[in-house]
PDB file of N, CA and C in Angstrom:
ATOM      1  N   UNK A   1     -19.252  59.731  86.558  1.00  0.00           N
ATOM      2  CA  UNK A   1     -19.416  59.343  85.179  1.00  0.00           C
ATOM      3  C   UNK A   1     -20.820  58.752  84.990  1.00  0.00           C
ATOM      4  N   UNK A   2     -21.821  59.172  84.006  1.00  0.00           N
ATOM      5  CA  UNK A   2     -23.192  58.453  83.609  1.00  0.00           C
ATOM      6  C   UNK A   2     -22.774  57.346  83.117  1.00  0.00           C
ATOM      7  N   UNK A   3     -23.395  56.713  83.597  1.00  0.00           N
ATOM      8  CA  UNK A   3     -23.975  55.442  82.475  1.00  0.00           C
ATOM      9  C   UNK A   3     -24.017  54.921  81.310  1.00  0.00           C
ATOM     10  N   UNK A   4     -23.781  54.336  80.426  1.00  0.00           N
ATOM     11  CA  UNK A   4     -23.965  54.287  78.801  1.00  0.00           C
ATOM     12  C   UNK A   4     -25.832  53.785  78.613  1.00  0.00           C
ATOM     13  N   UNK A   5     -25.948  54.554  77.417  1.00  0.00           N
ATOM     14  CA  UNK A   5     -27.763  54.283  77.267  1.00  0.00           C
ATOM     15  C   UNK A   5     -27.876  53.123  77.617  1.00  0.00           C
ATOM     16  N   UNK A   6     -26.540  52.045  76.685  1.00  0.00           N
ATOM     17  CA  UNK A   6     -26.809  50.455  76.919  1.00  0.00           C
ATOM     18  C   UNK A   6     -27.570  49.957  78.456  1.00  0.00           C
ATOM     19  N   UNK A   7     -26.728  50.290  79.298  1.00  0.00           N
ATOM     20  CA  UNK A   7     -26.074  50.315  80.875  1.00  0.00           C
ATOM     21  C   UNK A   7     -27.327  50.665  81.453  1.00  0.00           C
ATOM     22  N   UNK A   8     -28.082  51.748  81.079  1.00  0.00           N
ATOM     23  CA  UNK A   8     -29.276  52.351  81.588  1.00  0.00           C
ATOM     24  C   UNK A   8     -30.370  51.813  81.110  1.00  0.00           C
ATOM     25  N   UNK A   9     -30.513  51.178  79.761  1.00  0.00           N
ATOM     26  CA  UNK A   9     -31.586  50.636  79.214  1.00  0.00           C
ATOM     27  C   UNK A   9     -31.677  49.323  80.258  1.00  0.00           C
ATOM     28  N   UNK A  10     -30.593  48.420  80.273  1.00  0.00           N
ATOM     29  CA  UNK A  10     -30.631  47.180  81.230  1.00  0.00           C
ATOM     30  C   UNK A  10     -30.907  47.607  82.548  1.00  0.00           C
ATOM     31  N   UNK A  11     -30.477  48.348  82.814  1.00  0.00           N
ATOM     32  CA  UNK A  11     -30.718  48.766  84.383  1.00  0.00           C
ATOM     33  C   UNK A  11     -32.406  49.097  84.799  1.00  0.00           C
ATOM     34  N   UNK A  12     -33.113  49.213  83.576  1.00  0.00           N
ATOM     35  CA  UNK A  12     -34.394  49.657  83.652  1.00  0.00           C
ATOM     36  C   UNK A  12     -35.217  48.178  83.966  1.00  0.00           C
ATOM     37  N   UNK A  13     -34.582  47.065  83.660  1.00  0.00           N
ATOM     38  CA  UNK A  13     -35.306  45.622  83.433  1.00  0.00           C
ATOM     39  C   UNK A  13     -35.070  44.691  85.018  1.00  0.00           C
ATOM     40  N   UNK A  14     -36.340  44.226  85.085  1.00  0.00           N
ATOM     41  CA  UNK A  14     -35.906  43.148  86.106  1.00  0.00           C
ATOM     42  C   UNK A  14     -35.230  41.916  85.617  1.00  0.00           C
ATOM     43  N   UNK A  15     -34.430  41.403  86.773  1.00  0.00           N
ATOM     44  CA  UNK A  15     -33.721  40.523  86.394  1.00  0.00           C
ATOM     45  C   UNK A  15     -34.610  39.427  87.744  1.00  0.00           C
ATOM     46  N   UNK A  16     -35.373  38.018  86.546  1.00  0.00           N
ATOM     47  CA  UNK A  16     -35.557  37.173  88.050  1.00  0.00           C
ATOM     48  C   UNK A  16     -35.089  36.659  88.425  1.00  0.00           C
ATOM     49  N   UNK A  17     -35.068  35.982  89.816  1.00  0.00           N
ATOM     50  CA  UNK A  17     -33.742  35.165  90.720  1.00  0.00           C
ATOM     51  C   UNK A  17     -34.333  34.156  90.601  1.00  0.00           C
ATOM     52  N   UNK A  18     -33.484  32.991  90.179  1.00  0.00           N
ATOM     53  CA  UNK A  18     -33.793  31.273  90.118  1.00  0.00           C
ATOM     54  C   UNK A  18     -34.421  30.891  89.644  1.00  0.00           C
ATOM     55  N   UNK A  19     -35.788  31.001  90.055  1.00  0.00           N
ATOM     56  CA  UNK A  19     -36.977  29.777  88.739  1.00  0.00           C
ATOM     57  C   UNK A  19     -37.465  30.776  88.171  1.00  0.00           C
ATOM     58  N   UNK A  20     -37.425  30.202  86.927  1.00  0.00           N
ATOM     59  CA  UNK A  20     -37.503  31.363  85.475  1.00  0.00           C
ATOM     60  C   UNK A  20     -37.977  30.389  84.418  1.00  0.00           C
ATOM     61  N   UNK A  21     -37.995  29.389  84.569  1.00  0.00           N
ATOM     62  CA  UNK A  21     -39.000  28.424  84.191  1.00  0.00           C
ATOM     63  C   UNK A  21     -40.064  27.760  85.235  1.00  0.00           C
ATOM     64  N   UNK A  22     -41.322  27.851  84.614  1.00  0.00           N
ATOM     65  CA  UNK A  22     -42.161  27.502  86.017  1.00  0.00           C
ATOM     66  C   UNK A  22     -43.042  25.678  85.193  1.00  0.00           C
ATOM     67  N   UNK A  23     -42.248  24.556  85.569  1.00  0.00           N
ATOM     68  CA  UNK A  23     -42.552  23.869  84.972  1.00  0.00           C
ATOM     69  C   UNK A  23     -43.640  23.099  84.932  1.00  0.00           C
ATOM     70  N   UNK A  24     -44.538  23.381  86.075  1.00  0.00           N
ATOM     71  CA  UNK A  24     -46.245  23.864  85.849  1.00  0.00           C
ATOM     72  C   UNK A  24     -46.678  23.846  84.871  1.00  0.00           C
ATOM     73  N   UNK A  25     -46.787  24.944  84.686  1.00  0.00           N
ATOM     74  CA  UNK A  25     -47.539  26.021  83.182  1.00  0.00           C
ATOM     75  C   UNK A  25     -47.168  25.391  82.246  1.00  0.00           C
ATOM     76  N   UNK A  26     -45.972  24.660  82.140  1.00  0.00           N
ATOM     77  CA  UNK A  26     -45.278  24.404  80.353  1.00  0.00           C
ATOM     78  C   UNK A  26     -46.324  22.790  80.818  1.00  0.00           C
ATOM     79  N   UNK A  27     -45.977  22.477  81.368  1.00  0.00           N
ATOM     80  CA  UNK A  27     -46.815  21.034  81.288  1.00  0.00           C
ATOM     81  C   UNK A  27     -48.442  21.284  81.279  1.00  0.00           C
ATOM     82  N   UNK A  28     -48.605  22.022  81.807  1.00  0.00           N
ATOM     83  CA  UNK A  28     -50.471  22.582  81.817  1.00  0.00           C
ATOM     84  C   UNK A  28     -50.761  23.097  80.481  1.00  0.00           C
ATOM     85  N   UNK A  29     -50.029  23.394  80.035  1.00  0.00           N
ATOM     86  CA  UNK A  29     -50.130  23.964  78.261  1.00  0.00           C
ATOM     87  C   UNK A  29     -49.619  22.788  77.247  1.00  0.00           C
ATOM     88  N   UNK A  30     -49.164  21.931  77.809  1.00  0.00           N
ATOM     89  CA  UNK A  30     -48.763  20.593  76.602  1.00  0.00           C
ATOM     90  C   UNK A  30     -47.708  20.941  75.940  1.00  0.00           C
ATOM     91  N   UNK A  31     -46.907  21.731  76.737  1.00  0.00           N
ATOM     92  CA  UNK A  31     -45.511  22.190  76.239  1.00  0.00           C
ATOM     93  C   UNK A  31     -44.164  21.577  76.721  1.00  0.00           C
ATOM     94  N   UNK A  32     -44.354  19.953  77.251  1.00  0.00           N
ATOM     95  CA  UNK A  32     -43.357  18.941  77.731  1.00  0.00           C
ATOM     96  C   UNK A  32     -42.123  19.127  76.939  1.00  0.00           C
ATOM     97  N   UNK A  33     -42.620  19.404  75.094  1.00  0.00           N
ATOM     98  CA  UNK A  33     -40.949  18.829  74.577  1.00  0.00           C
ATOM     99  C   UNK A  33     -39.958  20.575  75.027  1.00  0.00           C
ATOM    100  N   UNK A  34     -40.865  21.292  74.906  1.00  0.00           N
ATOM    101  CA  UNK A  34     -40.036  22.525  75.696  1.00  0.00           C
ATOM    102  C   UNK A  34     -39.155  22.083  76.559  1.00  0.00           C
ATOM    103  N   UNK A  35     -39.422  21.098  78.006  1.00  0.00           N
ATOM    104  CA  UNK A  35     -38.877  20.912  79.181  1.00  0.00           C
ATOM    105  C   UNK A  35     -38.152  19.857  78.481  1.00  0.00           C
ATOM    106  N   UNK A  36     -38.259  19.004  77.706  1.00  0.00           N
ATOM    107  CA  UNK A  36     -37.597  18.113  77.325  1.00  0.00           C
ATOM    108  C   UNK A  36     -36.263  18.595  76.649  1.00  0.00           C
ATOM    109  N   UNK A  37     -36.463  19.455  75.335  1.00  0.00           N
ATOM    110  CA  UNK A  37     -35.384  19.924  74.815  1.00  0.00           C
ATOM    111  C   UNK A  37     -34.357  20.785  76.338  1.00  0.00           C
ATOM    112  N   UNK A  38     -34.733  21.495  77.005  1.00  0.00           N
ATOM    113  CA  UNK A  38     -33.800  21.744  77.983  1.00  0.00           C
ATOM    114  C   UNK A  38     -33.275  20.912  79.042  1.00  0.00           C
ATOM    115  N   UNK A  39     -33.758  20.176  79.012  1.00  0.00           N
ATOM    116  CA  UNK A  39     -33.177  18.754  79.868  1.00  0.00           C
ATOM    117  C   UNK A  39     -32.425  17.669  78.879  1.00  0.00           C
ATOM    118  N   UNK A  40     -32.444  17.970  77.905  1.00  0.00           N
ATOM    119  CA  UNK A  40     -31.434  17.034  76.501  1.00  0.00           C
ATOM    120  C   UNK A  40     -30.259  17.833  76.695  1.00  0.00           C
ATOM    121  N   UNK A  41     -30.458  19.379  77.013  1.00  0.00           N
ATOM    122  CA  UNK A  41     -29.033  20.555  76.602  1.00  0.00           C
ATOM    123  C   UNK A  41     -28.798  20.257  78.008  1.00  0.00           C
ATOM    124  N   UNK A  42     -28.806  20.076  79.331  1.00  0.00           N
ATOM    125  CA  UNK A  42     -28.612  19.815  80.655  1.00  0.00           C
ATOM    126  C   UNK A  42     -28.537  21.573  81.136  1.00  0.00           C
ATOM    127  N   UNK A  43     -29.751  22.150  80.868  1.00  0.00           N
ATOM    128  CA  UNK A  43     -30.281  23.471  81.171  1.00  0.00           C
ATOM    129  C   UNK A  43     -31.702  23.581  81.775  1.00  0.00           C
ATOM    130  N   UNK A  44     -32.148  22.340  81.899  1.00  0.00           N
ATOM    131  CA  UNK A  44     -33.259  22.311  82.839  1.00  0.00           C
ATOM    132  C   UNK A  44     -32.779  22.944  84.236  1.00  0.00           C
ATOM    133  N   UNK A  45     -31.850  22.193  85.001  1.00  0.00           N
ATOM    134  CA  UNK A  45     -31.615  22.666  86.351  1.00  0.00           C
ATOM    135  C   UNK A  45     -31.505  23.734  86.402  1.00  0.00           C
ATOM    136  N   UNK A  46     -30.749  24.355  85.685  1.00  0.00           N
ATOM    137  CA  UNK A  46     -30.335  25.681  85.978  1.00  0.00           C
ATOM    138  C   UNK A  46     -31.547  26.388  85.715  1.00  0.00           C
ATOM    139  N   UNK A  47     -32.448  26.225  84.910  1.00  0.00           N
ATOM    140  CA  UNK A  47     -33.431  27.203  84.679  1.00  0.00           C
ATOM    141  C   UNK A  47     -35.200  26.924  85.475  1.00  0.00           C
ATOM    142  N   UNK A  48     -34.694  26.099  86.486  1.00  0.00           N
ATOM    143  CA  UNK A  48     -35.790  25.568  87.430  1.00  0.00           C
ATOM    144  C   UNK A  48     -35.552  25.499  88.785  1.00  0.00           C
ATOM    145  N   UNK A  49     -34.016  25.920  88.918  1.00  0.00           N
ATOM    146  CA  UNK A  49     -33.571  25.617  90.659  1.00  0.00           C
ATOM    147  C   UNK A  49     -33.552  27.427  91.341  1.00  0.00           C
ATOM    148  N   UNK A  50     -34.579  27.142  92.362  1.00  0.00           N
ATOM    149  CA  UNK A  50     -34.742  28.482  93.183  1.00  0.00           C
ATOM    150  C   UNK A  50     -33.761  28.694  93.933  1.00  0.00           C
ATOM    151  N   UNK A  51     -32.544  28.155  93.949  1.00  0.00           N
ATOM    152  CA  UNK A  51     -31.370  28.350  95.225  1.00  0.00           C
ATOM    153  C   UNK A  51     -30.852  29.526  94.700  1.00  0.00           C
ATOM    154  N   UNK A  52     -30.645  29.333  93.221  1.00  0.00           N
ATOM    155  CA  UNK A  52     -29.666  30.166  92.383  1.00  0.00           C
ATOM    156  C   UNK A  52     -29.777  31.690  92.331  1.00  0.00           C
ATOM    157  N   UNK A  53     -29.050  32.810  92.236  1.00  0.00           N
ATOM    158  CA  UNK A  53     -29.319  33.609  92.430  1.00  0.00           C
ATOM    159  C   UNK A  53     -28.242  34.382  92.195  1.00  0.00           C
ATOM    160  N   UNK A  54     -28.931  36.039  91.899  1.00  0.00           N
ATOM    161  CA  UNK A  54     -27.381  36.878  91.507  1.00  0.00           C
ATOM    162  C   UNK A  54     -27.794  37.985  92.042  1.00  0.00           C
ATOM    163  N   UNK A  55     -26.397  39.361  92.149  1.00  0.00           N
ATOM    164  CA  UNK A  55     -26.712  40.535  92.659  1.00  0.00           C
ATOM    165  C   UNK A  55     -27.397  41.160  90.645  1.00  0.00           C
ATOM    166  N   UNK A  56     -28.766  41.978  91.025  1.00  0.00           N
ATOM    167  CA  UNK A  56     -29.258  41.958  89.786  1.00  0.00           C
ATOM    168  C   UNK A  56     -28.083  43.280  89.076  1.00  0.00           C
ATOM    169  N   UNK A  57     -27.981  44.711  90.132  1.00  0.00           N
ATOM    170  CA  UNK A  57     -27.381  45.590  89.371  1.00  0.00           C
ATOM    171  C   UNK A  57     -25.797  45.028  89.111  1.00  0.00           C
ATOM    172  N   UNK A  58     -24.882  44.394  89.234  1.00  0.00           N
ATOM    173  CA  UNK A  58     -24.343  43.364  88.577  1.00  0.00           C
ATOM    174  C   UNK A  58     -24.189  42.616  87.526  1.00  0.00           C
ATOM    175  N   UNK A  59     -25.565  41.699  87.593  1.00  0.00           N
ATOM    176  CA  UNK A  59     -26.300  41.017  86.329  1.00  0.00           C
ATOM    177  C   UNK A  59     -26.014  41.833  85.255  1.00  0.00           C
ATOM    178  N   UNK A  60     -27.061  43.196  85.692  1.00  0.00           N
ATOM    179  CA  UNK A  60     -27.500  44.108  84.377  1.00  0.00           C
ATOM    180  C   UNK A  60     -25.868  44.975  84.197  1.00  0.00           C
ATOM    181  N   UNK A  61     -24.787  45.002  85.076  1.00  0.00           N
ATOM    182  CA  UNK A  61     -23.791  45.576  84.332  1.00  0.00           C
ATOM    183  C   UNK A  61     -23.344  44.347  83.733  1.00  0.00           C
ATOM    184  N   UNK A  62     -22.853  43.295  83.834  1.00  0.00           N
ATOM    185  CA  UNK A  62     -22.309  42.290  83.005  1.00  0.00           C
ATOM    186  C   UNK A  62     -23.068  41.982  81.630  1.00  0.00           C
ATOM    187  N   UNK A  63     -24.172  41.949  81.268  1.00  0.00           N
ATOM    188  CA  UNK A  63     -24.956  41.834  79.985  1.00  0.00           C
ATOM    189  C   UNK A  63     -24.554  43.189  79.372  1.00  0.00           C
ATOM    190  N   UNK A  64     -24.659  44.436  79.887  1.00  0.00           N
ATOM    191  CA  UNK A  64     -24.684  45.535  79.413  1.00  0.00           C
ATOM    192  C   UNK A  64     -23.348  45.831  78.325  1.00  0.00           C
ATOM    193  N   UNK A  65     -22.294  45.457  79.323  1.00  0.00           N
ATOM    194  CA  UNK A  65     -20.987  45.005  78.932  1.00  0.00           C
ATOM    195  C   UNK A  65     -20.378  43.872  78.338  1.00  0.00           C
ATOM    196  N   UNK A  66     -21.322  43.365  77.684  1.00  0.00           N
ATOM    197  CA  UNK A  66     -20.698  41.514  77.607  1.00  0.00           C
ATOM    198  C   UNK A  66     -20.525  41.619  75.724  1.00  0.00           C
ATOM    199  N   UNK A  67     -19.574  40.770  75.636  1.00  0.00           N
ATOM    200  CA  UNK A  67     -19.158  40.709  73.938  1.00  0.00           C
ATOM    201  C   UNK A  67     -18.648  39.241  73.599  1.00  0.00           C
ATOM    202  N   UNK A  68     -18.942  38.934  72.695  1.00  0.00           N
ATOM    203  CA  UNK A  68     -18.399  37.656  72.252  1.00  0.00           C
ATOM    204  C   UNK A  68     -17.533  37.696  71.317  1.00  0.00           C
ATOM    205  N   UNK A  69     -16.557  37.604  70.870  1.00  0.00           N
ATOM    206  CA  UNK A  69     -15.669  36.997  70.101  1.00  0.00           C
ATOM    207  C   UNK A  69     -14.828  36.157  69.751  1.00  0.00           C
ATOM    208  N   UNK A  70     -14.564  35.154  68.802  1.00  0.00           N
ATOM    209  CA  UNK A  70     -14.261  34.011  68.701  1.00  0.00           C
ATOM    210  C   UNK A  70     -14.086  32.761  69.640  1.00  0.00           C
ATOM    211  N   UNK A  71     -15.006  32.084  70.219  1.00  0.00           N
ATOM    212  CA  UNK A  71     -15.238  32.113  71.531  1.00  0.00           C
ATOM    213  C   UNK A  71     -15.442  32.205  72.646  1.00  0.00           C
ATOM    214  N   UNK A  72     -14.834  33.406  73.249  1.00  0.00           N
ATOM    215  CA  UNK A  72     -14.859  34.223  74.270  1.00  0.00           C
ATOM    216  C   UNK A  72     -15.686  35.095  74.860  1.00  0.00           C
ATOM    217  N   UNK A  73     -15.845  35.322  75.749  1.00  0.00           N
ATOM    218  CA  UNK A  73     -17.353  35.935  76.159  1.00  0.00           C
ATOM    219  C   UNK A  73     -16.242  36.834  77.085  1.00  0.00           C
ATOM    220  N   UNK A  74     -16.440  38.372  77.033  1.00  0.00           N
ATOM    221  CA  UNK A  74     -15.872  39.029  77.805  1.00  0.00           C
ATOM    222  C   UNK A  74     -16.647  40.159  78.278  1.00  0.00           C
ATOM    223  N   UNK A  75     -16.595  40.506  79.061  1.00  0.00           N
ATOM    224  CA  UNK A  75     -17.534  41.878  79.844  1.00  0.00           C
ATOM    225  C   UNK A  75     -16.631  42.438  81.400  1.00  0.00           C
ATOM    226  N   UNK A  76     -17.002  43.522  81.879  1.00  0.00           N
ATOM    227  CA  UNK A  76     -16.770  44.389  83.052  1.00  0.00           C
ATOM    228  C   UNK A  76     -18.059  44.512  83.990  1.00  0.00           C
ATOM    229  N   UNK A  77     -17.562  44.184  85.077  1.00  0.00           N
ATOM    230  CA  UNK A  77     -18.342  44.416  86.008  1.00  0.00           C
ATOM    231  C   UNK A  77     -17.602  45.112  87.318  1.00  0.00           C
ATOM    232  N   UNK A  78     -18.076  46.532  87.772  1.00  0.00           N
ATOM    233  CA  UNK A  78     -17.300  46.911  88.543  1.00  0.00           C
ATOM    234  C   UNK A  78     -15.916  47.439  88.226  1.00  0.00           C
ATOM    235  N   UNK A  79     -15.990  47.867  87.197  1.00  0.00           N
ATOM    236  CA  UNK A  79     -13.869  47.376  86.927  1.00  0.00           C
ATOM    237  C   UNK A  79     -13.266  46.568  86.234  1.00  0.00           C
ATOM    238  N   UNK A  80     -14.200  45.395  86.772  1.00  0.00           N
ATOM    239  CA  UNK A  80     -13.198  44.069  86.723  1.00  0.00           C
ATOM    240  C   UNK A  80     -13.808  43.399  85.078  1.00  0.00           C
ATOM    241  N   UNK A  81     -12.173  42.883  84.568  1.00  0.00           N
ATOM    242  CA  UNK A  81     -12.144  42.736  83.396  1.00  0.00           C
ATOM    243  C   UNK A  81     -12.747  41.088  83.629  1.00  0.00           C
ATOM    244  N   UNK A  82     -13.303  40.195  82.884  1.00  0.00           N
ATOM    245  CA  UNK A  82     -14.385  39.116  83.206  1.00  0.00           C
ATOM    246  C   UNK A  82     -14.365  38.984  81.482  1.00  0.00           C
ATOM    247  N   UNK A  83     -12.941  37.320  81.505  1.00  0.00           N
ATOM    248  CA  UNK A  83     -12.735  36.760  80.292  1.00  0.00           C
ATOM    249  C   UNK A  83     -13.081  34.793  80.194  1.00  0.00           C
ATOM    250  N   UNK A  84     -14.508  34.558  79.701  1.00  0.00           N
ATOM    251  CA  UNK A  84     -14.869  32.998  80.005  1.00  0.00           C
ATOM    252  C   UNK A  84     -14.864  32.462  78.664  1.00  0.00           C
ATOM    253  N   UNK A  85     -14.388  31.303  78.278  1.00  0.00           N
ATOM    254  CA  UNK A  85     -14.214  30.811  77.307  1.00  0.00           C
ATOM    255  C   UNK A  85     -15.836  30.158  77.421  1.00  0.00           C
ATOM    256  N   UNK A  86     -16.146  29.010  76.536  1.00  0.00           N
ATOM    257  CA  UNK A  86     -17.302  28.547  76.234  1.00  0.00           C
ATOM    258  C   UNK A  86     -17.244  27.064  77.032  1.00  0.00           C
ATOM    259  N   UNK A  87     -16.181  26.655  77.140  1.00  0.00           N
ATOM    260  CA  UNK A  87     -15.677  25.160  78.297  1.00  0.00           C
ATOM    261  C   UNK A  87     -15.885  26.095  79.829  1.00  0.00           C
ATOM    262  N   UNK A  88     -15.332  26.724  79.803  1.00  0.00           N
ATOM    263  CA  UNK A  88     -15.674  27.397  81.265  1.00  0.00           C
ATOM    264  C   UNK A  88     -17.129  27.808  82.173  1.00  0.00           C
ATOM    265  N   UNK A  89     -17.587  28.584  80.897  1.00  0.00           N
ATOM    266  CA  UNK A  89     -18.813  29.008  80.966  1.00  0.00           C
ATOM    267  C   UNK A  89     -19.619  27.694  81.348  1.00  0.00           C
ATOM    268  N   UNK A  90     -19.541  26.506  80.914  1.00  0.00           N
ATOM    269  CA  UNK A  90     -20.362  25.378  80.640  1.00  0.00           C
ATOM    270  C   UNK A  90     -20.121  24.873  82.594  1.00  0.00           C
ATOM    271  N   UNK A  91     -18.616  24.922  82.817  1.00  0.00           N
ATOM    272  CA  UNK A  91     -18.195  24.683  84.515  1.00  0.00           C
ATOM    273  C   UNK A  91     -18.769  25.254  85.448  1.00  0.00           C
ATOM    274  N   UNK A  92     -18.897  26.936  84.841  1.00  0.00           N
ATOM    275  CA  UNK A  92     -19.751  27.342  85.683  1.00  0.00           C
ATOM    276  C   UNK A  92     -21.276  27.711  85.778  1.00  0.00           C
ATOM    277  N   UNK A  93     -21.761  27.540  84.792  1.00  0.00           N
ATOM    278  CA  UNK A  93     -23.343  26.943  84.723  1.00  0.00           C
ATOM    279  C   UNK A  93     -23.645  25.714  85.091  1.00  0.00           C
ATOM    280  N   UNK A  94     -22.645  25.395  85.285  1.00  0.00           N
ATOM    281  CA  UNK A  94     -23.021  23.588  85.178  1.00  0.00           C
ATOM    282  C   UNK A  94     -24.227  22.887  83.690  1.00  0.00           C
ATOM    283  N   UNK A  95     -23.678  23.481  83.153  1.00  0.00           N
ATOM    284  CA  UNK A  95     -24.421  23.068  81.836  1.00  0.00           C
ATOM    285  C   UNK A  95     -23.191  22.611  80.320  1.00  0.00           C
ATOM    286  N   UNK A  96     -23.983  21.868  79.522  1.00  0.00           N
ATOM    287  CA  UNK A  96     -23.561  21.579  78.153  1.00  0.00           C
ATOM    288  C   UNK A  96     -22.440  22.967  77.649  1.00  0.00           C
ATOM    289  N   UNK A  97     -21.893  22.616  77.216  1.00  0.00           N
ATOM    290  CA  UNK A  97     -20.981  23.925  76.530  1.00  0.00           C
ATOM    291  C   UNK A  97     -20.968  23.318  74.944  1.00  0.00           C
ATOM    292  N   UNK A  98     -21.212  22.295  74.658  1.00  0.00           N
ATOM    293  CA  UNK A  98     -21.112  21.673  73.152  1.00  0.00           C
ATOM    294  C   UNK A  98     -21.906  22.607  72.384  1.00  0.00           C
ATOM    295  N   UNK A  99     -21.321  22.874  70.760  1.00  0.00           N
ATOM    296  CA  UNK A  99     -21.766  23.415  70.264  1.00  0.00           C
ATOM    297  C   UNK A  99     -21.972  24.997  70.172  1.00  0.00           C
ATOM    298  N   UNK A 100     -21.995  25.631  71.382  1.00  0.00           N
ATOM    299  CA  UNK A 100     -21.107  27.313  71.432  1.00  0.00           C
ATOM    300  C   UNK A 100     -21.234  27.812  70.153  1.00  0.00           C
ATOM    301  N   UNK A 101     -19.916  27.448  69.429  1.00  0.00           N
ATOM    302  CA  UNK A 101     -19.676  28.170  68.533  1.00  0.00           C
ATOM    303  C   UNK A 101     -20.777  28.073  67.536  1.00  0.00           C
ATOM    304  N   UNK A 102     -21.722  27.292  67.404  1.00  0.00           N
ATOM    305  CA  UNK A 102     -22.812  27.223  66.087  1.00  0.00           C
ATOM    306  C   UNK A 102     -23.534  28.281  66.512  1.00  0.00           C
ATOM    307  N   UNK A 103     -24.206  29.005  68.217  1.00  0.00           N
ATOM    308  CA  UNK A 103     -24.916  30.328  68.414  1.00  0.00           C
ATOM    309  C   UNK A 103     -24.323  31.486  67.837  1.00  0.00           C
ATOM    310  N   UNK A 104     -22.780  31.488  68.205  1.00  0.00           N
ATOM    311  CA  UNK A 104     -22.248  32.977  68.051  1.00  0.00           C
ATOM    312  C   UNK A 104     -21.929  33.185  66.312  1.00  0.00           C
TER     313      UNK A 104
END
C-alpha cells in the first residue's frame, strides 16, 4: 500500500532530536522573553534537553496521522490506534496541559 501525499509530504522533512531550541542564539539576539515565555508554560525543558529523542519515521507517521477533536488528540502509528487526552499529553511531555482547549 503507498503512502498518503500527507504521509509522504512529512516523510520528506527532518525531524530534530532534543535541542530544538538553542538558548545561545535567543539570548545573543535579546530574545530572553522568548525563553522566558517557555519557561512560564514549563516547555523550556522539553525544548532544550538533548537526552530526548524519537524514532523520526514514527514521528513523521504520528503527525501525518494525528487529529484533534474535542480534546483528544488521536493518530496511528504502525497500526496502532494512539488516543491522548490533553491531561495526559501534559504527563507525558512533562509539561503544562492548562489551557489546551483555547489552541484547538
Amino acid at each position: 500500500m503507498a503512502p498518503s501525499p500527507k504521509l509522504e509530504k512529512f516523510l520528506k522533512r527532518g525531524v530534530v532530536r532534543g535541542k530544538i531550541v538553542k538558548v545561545g542564539y535567543f539570548r545573543e539576539q535579546g530574545l530572553e522573553v522568548f525563553l522566558d515565555k517557555l519557561g512560564a508554560q514549563g516547555w523550556l525543558e522539553l525544548f532544550t534537553n538533548t537526552q530526548l529523542g524519537c524514532s523520526q519515521p514514527d514521528l513523521t507517521e504520528f503527525y501525518a496521522n494525528v487529529s484533534v477533536s474535542q480534546g483528544l488528540l488521536t493518530s496511528t502509528v504502525n497500526g496502532v490506534l494512539i488516543e491522548v487526552d490533553a491531561k495526559a499529553l501534559g504527563v507525558i511531555l512533562g509539561v503544562l496541559a492548562t489551557g489546551f482547549d483555547l489552541y484547538v
